[in-house]
Every structure is written in C-alpha cells, then in structure tokens.
N, C-alpha and C. Protein backbone atom coordinates (compact mmCIF):
# COMPACT_ATOMS: atom_id res chain seq x y z
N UNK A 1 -197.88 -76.60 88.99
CA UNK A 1 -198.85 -76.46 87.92
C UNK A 1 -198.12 -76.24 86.59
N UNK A 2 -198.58 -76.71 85.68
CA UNK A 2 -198.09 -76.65 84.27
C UNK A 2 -198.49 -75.44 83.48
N UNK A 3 -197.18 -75.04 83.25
CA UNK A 3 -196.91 -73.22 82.16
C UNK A 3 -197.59 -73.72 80.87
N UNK A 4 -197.42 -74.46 80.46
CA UNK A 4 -197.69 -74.19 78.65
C UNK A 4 -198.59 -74.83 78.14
N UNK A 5 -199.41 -74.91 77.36
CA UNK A 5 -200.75 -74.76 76.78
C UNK A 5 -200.72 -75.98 76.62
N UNK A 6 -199.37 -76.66 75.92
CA UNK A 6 -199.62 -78.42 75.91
C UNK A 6 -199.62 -79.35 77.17
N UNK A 7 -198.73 -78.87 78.15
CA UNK A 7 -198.29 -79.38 79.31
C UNK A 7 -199.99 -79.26 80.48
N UNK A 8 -200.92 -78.02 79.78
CA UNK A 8 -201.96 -78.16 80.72
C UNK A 8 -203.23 -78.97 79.90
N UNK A 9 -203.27 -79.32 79.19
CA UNK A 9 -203.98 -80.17 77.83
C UNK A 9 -203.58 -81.75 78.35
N UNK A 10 -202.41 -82.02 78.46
CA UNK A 10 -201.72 -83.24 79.08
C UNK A 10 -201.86 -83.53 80.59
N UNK A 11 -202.10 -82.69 81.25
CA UNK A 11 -202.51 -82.56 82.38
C UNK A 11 -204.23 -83.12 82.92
N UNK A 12 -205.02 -82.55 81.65
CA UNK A 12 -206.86 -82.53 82.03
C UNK A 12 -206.36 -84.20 81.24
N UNK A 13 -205.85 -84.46 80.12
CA UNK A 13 -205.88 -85.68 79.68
C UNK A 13 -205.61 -86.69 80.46
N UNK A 14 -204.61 -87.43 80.94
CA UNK A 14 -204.25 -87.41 82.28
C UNK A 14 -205.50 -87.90 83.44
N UNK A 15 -205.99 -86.98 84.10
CA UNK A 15 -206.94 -86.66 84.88
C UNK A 15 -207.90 -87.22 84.28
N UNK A 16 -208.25 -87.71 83.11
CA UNK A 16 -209.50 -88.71 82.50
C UNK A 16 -209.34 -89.65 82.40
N UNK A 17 -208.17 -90.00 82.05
CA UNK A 17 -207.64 -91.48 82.06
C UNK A 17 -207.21 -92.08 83.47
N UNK A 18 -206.67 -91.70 84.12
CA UNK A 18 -206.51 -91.70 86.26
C UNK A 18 -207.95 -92.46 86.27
N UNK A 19 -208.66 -91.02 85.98
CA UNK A 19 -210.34 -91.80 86.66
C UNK A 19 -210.86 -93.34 85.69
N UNK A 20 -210.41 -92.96 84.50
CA UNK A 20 -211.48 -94.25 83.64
C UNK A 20 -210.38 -95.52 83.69
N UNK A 21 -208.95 -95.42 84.03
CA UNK A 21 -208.35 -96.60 84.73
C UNK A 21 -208.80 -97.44 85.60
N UNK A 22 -208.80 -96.25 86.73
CA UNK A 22 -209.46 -96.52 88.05
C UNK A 22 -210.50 -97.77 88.35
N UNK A 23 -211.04 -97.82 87.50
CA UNK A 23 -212.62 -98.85 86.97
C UNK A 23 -212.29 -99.51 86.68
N UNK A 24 -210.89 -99.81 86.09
CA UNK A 24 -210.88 -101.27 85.30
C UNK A 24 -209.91 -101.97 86.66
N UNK A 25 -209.00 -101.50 87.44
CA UNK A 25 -208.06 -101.77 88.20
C UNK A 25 -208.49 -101.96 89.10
N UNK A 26 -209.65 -101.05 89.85
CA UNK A 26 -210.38 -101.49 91.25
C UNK A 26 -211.56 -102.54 90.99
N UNK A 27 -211.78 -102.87 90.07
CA UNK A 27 -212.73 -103.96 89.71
C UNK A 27 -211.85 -105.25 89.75
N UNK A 28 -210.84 -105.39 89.21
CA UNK A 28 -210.29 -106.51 89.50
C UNK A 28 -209.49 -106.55 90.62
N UNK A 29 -209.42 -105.94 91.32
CA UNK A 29 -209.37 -106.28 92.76
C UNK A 29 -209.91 -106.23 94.05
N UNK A 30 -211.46 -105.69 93.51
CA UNK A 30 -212.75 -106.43 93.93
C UNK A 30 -212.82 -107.61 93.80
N UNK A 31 -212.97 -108.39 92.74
CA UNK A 31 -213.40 -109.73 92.46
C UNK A 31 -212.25 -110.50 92.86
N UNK A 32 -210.94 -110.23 92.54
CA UNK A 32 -209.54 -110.91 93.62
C UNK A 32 -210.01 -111.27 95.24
N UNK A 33 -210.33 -109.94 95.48
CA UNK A 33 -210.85 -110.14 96.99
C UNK A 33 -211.70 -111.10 97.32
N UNK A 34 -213.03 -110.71 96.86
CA UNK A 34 -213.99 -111.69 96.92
C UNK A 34 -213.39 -113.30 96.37
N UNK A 35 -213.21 -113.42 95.81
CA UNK A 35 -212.45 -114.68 95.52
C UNK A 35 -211.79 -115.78 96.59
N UNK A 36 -210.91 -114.91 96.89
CA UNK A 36 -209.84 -115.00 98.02
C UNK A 36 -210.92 -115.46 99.29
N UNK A 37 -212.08 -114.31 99.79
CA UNK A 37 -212.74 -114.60 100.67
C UNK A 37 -213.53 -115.95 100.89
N UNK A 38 -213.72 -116.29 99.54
CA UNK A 38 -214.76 -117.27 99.13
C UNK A 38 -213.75 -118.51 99.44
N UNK A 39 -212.67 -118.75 98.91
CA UNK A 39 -212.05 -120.10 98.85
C UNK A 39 -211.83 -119.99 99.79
N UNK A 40 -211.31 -119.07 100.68
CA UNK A 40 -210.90 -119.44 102.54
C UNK A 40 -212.22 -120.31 103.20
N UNK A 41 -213.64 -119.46 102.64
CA UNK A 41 -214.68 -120.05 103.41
C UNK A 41 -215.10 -121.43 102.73
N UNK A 42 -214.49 -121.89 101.38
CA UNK A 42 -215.23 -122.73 101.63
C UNK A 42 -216.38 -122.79 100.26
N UNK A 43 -216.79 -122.10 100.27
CA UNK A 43 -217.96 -121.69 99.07
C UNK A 43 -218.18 -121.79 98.00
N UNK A 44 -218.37 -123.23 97.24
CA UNK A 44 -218.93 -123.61 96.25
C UNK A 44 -218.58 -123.01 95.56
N UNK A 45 -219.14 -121.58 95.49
CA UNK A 45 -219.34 -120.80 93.90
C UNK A 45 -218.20 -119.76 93.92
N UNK A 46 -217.13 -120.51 94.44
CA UNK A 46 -216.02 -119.86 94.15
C UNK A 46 -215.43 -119.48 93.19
N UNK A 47 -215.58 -120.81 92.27
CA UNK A 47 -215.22 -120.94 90.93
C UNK A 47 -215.50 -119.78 90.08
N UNK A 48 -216.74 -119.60 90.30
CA UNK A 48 -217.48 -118.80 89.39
C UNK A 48 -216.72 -117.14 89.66
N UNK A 49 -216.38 -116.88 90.86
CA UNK A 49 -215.98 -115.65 91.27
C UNK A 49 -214.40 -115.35 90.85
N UNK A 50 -213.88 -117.08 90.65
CA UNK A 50 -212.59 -116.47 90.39
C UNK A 50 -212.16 -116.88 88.86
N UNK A 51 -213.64 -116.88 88.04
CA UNK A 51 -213.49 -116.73 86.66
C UNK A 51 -213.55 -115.04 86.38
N UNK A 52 -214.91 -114.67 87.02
CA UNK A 52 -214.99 -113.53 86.89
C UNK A 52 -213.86 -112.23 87.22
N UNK A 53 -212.71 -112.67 88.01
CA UNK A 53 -211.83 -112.15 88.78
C UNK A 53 -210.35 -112.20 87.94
N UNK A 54 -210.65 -112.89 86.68
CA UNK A 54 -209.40 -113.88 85.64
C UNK A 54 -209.90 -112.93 84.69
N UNK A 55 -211.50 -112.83 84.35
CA UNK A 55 -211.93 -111.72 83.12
C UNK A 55 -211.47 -110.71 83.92
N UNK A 56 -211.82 -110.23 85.00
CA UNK A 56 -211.47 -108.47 85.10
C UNK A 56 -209.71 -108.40 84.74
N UNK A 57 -209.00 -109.11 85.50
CA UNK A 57 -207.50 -109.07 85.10
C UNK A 57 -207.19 -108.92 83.71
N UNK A 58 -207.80 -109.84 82.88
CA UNK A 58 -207.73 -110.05 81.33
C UNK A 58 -208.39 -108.73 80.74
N UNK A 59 -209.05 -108.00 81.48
CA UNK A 59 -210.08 -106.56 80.53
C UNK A 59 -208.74 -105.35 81.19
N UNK A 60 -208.49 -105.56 81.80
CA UNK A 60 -207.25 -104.40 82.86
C UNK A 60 -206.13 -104.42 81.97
N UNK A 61 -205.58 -105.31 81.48
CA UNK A 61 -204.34 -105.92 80.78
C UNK A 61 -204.78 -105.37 79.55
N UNK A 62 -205.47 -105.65 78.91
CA UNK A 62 -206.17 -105.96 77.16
C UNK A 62 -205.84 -103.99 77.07
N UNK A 63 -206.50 -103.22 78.19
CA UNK A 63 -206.98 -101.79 78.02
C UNK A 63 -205.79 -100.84 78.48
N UNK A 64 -205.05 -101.98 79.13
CA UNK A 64 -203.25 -101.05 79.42
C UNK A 64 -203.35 -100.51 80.42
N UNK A 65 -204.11 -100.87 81.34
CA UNK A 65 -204.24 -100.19 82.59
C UNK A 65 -203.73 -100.82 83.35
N UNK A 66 -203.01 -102.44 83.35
CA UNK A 66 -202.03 -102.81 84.11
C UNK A 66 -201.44 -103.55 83.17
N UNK A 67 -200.27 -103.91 83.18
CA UNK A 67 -198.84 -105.08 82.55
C UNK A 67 -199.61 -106.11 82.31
N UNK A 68 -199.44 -107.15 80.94
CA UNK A 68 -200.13 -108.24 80.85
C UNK A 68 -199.44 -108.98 81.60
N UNK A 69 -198.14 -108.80 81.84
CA UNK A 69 -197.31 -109.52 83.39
C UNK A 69 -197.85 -109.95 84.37
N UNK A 70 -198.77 -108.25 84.96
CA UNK A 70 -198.74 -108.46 86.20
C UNK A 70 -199.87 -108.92 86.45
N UNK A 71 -201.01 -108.79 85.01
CA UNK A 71 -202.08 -109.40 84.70
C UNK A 71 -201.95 -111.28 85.22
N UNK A 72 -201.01 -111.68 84.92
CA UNK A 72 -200.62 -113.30 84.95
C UNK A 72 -200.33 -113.26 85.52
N UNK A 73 -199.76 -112.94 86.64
CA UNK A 73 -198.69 -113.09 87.78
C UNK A 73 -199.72 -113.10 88.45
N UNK A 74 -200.74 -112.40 88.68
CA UNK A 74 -202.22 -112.52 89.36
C UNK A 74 -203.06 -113.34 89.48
N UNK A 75 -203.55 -113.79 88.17
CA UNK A 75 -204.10 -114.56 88.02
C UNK A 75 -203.03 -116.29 88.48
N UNK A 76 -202.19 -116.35 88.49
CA UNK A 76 -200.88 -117.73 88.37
C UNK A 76 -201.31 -117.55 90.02
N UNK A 77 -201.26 -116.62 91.00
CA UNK A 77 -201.27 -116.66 92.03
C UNK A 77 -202.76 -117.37 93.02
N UNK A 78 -203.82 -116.50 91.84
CA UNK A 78 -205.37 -117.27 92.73
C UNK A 78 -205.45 -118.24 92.05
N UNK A 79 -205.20 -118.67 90.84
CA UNK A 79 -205.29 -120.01 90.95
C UNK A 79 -204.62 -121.08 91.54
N UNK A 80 -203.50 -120.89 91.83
CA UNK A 80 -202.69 -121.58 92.84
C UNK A 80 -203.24 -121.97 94.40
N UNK A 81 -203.66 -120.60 94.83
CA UNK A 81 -204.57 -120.91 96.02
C UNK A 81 -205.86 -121.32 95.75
N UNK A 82 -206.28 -121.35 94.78
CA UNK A 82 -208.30 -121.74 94.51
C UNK A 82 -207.76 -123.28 94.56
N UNK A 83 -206.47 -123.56 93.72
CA UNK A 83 -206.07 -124.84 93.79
C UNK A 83 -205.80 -126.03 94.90
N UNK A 84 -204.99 -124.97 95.48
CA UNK A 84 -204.64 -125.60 96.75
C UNK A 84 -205.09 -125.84 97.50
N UNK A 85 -206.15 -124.95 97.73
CA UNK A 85 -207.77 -125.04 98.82
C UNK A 85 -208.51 -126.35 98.38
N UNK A 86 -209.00 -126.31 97.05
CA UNK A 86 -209.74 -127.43 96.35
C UNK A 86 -208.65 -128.74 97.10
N UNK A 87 -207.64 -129.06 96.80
CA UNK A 87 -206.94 -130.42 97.08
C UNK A 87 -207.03 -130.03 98.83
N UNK A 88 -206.86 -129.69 99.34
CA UNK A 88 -207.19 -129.71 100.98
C UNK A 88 -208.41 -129.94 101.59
N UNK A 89 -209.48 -129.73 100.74
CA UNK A 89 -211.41 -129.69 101.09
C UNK A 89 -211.63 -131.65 100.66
C-alpha cells in the first residue's frame, strides 16, 4: 500500500482509468471475436462485424488504451483472414 498522500491519489487515479480502459479494450475484443466467429461460419454480415471490430480498435488506439501498433497489427491480421475466407467461399 502506498505511504504518501501523492502515491495514494495516484493509486484511486489509476483504479479509474483500469476500469474506464477496460471498456474500450474488452469491446474490441468482443467484436474481434465475433468477427472471427462469423467468417469461419460463413455469414454474410460479416463484413459489417468486422467494420465494427476495425472502429472499436481505432476508438482503443485514438484513447491510449492500446498502441496504435498493436491497434494495426490487429486489424492487418482480421483482415487478412476476412480475406482469405472471402477468396476460399
């Protein structure tokens, strides 16, 4: 536990930002998922899921809650497979 008045201030700060991260980071890898699920099966409106799945990455990145890196490196990856699925169907 943190001694000094700034170190426990930095601490509750911290602990708000953890949680309001949390939302932007597990949302886009909700819609990754679903994505992923969708092009294995098959499903039309895939597209649509793995636009929505390109915005959550792009709102995660923009708000610093993940690397605009790893933001692209993500996105470079489902589209590769949304791709690859499409030329195999």
């Amino acid at each position: 536990m943190p001694n000094t008045k700034s170190a426990i201030k930095r601490m509750r700060q911290n602990e708000k930002r953890r949680l309001r991260n949390r939302v932007y980071r597990s949302s886009a890898r909700t819609f990754i998922k679903k994505a992923r699920m969708l092009i294995e099966a098959g499903d039309p409106s895939a597209e649509q899921v793995v636009r929505q799945a390109i915005k959550a990455l792009d709102k995660a990145a923009s708000k610093g809650v993940i690397h605009p890196n790893n933001a692209a490196r993500r996105k470079s990856r489902l589209m590769r497979f949304y791709n690859k699925a499409r030329q195999s169907a």
